[in-house]
C-alpha atoms as a PDB file:
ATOM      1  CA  UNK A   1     -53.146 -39.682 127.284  1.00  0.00           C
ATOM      2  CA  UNK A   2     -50.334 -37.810 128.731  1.00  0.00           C
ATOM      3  CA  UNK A   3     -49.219 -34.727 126.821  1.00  0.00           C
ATOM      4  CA  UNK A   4     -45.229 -33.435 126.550  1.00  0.00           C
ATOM      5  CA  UNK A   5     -45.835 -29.980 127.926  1.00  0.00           C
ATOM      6  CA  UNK A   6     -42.521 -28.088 126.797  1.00  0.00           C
ATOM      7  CA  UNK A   7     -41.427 -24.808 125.631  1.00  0.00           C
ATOM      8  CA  UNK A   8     -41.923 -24.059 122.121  1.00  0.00           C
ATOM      9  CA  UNK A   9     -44.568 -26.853 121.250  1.00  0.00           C
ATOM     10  CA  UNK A  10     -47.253 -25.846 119.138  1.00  0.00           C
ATOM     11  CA  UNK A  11     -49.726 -24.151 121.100  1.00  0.00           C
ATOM     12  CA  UNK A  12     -52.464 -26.074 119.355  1.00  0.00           C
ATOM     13  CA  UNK A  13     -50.952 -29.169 120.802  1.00  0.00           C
ATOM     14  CA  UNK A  14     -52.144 -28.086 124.216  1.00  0.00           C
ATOM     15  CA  UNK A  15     -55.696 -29.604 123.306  1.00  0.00           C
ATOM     16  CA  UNK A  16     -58.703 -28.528 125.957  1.00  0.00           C
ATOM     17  CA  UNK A  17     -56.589 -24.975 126.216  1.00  0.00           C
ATOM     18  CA  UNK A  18     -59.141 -21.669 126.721  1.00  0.00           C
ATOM     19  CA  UNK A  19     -56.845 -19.202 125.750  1.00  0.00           C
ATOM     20  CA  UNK A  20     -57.938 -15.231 126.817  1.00  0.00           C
ATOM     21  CA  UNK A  21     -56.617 -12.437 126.248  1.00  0.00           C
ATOM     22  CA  UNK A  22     -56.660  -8.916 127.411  1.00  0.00           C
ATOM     23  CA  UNK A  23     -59.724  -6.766 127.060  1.00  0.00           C
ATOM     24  CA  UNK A  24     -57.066  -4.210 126.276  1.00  0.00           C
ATOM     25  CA  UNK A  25     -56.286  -6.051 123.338  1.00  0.00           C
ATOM     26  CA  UNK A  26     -57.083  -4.625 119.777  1.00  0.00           C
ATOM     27  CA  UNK A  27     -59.105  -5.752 116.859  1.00  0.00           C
ATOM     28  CA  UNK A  28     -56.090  -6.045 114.962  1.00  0.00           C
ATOM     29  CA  UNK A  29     -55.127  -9.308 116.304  1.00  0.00           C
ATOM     30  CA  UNK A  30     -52.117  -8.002 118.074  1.00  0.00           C
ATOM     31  CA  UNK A  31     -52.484  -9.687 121.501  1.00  0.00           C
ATOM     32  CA  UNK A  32     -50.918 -12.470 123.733  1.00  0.00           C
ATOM     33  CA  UNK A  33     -52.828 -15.525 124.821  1.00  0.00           C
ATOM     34  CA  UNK A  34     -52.573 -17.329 128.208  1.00  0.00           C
ATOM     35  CA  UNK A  35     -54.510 -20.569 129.172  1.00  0.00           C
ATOM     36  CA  UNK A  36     -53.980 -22.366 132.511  1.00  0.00           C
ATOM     37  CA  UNK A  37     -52.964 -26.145 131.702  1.00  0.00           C
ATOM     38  CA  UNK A  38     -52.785 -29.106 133.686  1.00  0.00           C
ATOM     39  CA  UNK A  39     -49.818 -28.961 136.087  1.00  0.00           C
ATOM     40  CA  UNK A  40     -50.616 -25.760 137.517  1.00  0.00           C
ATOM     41  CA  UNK A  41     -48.602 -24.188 134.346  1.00  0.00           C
ATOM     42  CA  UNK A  42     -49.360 -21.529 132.155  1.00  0.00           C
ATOM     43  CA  UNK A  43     -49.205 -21.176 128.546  1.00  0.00           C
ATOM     44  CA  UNK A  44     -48.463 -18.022 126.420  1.00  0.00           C
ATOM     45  CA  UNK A  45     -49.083 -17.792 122.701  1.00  0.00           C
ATOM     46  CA  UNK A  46     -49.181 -15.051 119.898  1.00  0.00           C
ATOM     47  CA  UNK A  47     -52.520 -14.269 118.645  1.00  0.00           C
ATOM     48  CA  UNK A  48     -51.871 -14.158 115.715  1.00  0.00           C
ATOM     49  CA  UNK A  49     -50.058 -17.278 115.183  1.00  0.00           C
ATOM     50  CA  UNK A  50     -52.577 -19.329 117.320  1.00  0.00           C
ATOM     51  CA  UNK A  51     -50.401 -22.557 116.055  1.00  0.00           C
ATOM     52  CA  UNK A  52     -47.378 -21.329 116.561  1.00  0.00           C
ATOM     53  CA  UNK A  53     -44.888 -22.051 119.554  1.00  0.00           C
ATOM     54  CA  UNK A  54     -46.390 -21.935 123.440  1.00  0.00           C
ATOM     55  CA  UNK A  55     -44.358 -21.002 125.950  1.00  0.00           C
ATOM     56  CA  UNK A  56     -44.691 -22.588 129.441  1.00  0.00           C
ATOM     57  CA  UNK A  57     -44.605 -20.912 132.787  1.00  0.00           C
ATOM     58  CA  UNK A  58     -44.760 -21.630 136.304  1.00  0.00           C
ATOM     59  CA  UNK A  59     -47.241 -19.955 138.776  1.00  0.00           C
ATOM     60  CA  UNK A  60     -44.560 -18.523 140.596  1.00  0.00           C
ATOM     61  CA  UNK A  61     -43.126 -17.178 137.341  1.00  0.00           C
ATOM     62  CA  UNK A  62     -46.586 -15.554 136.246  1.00  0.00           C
ATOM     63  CA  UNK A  63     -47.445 -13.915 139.315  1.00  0.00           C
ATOM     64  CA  UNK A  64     -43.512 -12.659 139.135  1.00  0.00           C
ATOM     65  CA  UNK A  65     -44.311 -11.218 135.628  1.00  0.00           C
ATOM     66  CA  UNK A  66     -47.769  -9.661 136.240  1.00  0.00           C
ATOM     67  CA  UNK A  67     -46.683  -8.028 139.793  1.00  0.00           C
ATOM     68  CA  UNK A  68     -43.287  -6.587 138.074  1.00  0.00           C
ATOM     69  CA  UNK A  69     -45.865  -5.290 135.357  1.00  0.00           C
ATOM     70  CA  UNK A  70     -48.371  -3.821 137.954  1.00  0.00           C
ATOM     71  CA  UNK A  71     -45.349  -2.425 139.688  1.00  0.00           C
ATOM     72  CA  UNK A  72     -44.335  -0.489 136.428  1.00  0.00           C
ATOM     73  CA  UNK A  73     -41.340  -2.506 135.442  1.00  0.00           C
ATOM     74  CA  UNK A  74     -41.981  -2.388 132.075  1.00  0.00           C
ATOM     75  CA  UNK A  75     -43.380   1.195 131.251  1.00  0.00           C
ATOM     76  CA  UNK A  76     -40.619   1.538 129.100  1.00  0.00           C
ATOM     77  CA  UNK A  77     -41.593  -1.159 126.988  1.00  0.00           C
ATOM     78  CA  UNK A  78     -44.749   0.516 126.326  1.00  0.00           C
ATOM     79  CA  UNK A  79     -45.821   2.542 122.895  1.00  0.00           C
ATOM     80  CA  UNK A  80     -48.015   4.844 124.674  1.00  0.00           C
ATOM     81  CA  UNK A  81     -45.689   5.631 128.369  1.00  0.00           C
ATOM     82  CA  UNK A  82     -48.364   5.279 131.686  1.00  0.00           C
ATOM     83  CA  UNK A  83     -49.825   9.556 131.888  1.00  0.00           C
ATOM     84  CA  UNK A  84     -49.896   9.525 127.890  1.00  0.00           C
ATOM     85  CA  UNK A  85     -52.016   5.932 128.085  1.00  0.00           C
ATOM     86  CA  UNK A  86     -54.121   7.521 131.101  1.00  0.00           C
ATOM     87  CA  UNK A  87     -55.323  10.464 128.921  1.00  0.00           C
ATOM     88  CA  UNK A  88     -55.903   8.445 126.149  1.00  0.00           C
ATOM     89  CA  UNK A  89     -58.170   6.231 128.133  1.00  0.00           C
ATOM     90  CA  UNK A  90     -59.390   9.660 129.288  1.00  0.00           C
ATOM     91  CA  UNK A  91     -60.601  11.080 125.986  1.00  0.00           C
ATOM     92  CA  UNK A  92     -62.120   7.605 125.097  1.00  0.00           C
ATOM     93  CA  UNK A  93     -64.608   7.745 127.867  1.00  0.00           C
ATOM     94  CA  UNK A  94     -65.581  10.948 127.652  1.00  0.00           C
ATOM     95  CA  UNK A  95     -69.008  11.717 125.574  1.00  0.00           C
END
């Protein structure tokens, strides 16, 4: 069976898909989702709409994504900015 792997589809479509998340991710549900699917793509999905619409990436645009976000690239983006997030991951390992 061959499946139509396109943007938007519903992620639960993409049958045989181990999604994983973060291990920054909260309790609350508020994470993003990749699996690797056949094709050498990747899907992305919102947590908490685990049905909802996948998006589809390349390799090439995944690596692209995840080195711009090593890089710092989108710090701005963030609700806690990188020194305030590095003392807050400070505090939480202290006893």
């Amino acid at each position: 069976m061959t499946v139509d792997t396109r943007n938007g589809m519903p992620a639960n479509d993409l049958h045989g898909a181990m999604w994983r998340k973060s291990r920054r991710s909260n309790s609350q549900g508020n994470c993003v989702e990749l699996a690797r699917i056949p094709g050498g793509l990747i899907a992305v999905r919102n947590s908490r709409h685990p049905a909802g619409p996948a998006l589809i990436y390349t390799q090439a645009e995944i690596d692209a994504f995840i080195t711009g976000a090593r890089d710092g690239d989108f710090d701005d983006l963030m609700s806690l900015r990188p020194v305030l997030l590095q003392e807050h991951l400070n505090t939480l390992s202290r006893p």
